[in-house]
N, C-alpha and C. Protein backbone atom coordinates (compact mmCIF):
# COMPACT_ATOMS: atom_id res chain seq x y z
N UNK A 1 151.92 177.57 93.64
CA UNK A 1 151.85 176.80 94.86
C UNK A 1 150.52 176.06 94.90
N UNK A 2 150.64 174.99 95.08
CA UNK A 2 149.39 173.79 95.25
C UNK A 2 148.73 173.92 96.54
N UNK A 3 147.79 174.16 96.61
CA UNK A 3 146.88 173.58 98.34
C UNK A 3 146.25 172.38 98.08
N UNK A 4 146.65 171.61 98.70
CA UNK A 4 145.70 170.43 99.26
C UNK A 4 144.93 170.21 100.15
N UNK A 5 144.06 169.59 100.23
CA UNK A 5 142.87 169.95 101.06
C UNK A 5 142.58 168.99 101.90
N UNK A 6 143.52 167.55 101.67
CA UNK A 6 142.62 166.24 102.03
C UNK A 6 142.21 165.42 101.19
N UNK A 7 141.60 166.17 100.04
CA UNK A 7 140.51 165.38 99.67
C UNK A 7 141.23 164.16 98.75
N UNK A 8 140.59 163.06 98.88
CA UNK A 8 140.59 161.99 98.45
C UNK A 8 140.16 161.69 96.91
N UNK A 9 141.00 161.05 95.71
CA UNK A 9 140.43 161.24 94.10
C UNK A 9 139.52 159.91 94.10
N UNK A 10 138.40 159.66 93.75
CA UNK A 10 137.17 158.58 94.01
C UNK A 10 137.26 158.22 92.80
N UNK A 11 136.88 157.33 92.23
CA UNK A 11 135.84 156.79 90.94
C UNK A 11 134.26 157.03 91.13
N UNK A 12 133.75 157.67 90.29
CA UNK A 12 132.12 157.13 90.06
C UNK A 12 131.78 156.21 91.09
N UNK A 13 132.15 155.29 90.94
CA UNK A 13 131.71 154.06 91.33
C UNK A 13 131.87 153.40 92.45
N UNK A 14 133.19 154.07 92.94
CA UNK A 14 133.80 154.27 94.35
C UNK A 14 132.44 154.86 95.62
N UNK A 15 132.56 155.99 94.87
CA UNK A 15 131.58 157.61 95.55
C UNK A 15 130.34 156.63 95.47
N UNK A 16 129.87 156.12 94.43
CA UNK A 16 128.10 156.08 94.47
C UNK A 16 128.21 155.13 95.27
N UNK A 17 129.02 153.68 95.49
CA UNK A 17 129.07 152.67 96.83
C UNK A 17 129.46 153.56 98.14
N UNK A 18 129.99 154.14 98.62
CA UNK A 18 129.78 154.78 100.11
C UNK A 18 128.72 155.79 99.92
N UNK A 19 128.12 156.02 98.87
CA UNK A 19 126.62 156.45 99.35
C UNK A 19 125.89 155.80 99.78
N UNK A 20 125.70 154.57 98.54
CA UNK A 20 124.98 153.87 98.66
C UNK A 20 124.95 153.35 100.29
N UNK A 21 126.38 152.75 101.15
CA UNK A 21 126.67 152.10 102.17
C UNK A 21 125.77 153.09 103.53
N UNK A 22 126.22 154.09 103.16
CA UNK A 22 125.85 155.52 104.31
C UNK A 22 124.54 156.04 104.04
N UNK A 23 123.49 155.97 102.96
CA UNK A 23 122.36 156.99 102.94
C UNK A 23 121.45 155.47 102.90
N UNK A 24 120.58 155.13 103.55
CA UNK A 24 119.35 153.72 103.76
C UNK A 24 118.42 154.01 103.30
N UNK A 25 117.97 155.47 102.64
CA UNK A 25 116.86 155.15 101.56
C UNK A 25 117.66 154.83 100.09
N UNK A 26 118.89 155.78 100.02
CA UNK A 26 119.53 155.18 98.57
C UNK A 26 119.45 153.86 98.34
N UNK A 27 119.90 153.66 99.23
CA UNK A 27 119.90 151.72 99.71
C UNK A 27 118.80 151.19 98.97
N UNK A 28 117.39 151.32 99.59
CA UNK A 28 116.10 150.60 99.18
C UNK A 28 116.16 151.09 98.13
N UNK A 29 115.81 152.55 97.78
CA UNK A 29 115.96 153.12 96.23
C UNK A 29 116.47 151.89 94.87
N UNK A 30 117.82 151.66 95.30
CA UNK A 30 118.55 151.18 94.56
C UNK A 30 118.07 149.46 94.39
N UNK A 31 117.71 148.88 95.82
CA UNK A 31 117.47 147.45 95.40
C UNK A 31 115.74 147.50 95.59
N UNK A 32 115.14 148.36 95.28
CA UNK A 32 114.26 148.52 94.89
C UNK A 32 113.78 148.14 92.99
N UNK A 33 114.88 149.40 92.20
CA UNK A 33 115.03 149.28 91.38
C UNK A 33 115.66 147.62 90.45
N UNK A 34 116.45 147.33 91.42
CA UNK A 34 116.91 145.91 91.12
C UNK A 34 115.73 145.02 91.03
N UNK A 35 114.70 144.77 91.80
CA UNK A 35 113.65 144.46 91.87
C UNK A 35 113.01 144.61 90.68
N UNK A 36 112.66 145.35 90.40
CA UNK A 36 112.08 145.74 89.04
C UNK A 36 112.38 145.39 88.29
N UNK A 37 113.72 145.76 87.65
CA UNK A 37 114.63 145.11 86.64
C UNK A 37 114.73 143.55 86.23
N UNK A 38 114.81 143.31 87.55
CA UNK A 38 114.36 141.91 87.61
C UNK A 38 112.48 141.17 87.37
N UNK A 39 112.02 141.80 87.72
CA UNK A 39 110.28 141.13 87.45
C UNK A 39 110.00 141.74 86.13
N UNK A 40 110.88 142.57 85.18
CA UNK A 40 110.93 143.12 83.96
C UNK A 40 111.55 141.87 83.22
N UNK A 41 112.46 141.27 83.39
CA UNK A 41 112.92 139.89 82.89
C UNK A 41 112.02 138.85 82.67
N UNK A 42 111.71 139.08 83.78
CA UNK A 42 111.12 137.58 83.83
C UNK A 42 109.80 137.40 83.05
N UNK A 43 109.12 138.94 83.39
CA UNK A 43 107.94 138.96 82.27
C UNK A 43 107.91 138.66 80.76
N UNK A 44 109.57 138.98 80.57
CA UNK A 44 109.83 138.97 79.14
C UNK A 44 110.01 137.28 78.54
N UNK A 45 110.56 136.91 80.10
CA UNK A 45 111.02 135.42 79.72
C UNK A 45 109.46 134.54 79.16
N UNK A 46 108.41 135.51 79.85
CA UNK A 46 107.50 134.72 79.64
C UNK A 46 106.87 134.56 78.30
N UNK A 47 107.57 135.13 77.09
CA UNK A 47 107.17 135.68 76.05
C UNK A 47 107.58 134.24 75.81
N UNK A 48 108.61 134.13 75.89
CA UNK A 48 109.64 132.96 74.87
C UNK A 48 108.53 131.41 74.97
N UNK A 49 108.83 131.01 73.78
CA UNK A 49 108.07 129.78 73.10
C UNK A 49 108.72 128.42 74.50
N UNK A 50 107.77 127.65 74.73
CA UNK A 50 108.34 126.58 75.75
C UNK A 50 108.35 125.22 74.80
N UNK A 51 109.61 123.89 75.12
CA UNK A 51 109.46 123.22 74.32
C UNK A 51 109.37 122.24 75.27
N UNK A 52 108.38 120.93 75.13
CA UNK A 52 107.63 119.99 76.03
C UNK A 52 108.00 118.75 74.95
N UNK A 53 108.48 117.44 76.19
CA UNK A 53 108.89 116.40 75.35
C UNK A 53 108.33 115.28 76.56
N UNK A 54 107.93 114.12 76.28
CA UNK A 54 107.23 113.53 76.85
C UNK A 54 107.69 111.42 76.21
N UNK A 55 108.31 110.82 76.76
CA UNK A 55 108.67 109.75 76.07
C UNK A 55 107.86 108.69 77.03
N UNK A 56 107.27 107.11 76.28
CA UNK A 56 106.82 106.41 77.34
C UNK A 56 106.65 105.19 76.31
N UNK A 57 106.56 103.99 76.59
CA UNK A 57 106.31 102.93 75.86
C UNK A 57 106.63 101.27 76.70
N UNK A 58 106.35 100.20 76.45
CA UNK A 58 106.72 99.15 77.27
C UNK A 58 107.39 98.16 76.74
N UNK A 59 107.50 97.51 78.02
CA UNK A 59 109.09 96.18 77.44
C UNK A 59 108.25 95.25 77.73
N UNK A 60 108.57 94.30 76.59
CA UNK A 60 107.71 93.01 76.79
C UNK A 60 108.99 91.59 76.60
């Protein structure tokens, strides 16, 4: 015989978004981390070689 309880079958990913929605430090936690992740990019972008082109001359 089976008991059921209610409970609802989630995904991962399901569960960690109504945490995320319901707990407001997870919240910052999380786009906190996004933050980061992000100014981690960009530092990197700053590595990359830049290429500069410049054209000019006159009509006579």
């Amino acid at each position: 015989m089976l008991l059921q309880l209610g409970a609802q079958t989630q995904s991962i990913a399901q569960a960690l978004t109504t945490t995320y929605d319901h707990a407001s430090d997870l919240q910052a936690a999380l786009f906190s981390a996004k933050a980061s992740a992000e100014n981690i990019a960009l530092a990197e972008s700053s590595k990359c070689p830049t290429i500069g082109a410049s054209l000019s001359g006159n009509y006579n």
